[in-house]
Protein backbone atom coordinates (compact mmCIF):
# COMPACT_ATOMS: atom_id res chain seq x y z
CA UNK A 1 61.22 94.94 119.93
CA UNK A 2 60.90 95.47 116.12
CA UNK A 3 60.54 99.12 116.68
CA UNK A 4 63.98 99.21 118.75
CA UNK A 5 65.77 96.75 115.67
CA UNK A 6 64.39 99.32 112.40
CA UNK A 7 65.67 102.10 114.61
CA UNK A 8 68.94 100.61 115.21
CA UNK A 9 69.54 99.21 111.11
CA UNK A 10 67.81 102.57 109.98
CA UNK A 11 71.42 104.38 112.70
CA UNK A 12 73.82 101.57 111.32
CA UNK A 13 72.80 102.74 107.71
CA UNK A 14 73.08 106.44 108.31
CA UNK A 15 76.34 105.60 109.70
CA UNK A 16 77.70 104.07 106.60
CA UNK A 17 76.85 106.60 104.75
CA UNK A 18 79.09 109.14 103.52
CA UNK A 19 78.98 113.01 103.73
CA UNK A 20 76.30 114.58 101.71
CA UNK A 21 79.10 117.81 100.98
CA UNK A 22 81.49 115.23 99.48
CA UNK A 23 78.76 113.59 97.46
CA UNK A 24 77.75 116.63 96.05
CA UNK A 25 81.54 117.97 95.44
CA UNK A 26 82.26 114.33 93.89
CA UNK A 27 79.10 114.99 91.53
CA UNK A 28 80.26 118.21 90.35
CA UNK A 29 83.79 117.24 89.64
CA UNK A 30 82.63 114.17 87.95
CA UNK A 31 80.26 115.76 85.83
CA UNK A 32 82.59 118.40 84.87
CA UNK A 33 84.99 115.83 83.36
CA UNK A 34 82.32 114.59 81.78
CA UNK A 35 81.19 117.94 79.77
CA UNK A 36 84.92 118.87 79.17
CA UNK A 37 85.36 115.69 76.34
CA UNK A 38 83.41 114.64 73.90
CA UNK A 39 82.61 110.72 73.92
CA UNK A 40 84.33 108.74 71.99
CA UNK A 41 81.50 107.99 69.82
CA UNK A 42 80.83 111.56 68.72
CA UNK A 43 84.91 111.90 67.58
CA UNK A 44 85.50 111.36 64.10
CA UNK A 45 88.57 109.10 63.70
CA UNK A 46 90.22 109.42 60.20
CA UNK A 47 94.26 107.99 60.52
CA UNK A 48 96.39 106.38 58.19
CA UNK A 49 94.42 103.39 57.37
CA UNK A 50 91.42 105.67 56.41
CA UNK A 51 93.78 107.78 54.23
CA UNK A 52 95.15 104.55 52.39
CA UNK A 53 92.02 103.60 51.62
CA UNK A 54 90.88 107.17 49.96
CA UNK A 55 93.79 107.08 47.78
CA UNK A 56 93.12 103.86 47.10
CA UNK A 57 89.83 104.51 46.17
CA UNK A 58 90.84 107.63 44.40
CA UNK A 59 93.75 105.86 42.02
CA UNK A 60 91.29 103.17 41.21
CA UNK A 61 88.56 105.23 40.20
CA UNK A 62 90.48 107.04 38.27
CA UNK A 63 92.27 104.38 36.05
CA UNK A 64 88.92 102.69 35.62
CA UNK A 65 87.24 106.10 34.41
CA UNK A 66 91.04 107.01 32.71
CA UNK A 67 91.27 110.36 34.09
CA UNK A 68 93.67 112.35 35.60
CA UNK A 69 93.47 113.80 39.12
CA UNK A 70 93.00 117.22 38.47
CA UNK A 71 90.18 116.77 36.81
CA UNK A 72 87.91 114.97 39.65
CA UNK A 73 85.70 116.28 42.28
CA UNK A 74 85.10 113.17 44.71
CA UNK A 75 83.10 112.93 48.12
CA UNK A 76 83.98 109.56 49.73
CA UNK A 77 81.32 108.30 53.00
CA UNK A 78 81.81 106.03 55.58
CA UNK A 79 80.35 105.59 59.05
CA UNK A 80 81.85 107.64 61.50
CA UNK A 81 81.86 104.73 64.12
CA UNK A 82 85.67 103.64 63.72
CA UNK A 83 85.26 99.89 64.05
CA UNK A 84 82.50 99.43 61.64
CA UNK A 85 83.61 101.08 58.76
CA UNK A 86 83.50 98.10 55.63
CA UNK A 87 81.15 99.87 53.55
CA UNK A 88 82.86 103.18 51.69
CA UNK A 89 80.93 105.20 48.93
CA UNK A 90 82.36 107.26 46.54
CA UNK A 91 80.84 110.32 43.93
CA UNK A 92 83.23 111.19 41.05
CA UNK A 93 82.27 113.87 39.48
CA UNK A 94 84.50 114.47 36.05
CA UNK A 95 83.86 118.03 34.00
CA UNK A 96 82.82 115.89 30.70
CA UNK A 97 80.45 113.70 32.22
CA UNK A 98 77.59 112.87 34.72
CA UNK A 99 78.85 111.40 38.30
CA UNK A 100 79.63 108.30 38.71
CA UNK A 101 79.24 106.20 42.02
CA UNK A 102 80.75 103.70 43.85
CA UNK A 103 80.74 101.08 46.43
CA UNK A 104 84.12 99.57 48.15
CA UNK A 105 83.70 96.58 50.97
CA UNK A 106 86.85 96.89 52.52
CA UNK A 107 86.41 93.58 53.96
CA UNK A 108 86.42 92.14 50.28
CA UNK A 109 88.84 94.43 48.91
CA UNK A 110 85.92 94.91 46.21
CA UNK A 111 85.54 98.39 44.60
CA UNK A 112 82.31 98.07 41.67
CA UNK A 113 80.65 100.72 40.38
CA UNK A 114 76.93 101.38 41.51
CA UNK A 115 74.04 103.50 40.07
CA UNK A 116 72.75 106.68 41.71
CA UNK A 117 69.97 105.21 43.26
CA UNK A 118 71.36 102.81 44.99
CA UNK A 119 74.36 105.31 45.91
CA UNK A 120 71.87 107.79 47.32
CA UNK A 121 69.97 104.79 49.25
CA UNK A 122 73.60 103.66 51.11
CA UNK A 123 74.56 107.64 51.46
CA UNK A 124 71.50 108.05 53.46
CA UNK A 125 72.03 105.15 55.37
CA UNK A 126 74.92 106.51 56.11
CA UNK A 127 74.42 109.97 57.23
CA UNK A 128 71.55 108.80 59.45
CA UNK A 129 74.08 106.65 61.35
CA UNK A 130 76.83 109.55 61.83
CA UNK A 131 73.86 111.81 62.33
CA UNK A 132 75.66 114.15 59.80
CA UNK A 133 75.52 114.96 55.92
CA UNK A 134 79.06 115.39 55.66
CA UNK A 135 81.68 113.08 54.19
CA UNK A 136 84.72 111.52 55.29
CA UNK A 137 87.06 113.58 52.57
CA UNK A 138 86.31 115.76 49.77
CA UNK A 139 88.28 116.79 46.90
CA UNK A 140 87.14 118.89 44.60
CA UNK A 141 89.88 120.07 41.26
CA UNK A 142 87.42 121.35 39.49
């Protein structure tokens, strides 16, 4: 009697079931969507808020240092993950001095200037998070 039940669960399954073919074609054409875009994750997002920020960073920077644009090389970090990026660092590099460093917290509105060490700590931070060495913008006038 048990033997007659499994059998007849084990042909109720196998009849719900659907096509191996269309499982297979709905694989492929899922997976093919799926190579064809990059996540979201890997994208690097950079729109107008990011680019207010940078100039921001930029004019400040150089009214605290009083210097004039065309005389700045800057690299400017921040994660690549869109919705988490509070922390920016900054390198100004001007052609009479050493670089200079900096830390904004966006959430703060707080832009102080940092030493190197602590710059190159956060920048590494950083780039281990986007998986990548390169910044956000880069200027160089020099």
């Amino acid at each position: 009697m048990k033997a007659v039940l499994v059998f007849a669960m084990l042909c109720l399954l196998a009849g719900c079931s659907t096509n191996p073919k269309e499982e297979q074609a709905d694989s492929s054409t899922s997976s093919e969507s799926s190579t064809s875009f990059f996540p979201e994750e890997d994208a690097l997002i950079y729109d107008v808020e990011d680019s207010e920020i940078v100039e921001q960073l930029i004019e400040n920077i150089l009214s605290m240092k009083q210097k004039k644009r065309d005389e700045l090389t800057i690299q400017i970090y921040t994660l690549n993950d869109y919705e988490q990026r509070n922390i920016w660092l900054a390198e100004a590099v001007f052609p009479d001095e050493e670089s200079s460093y900096w830390l904004y917290i966006k959430e703060a509105d707080k832009l102080v200037e940092i030493d190197e060490q602590e710059f190159q700590g956060k920048q590494t931070s950083i780039q281990k998070q986007n998986h990548s060495e390169l910044p956000i913008y880069e200027e160089d006038n020099l």
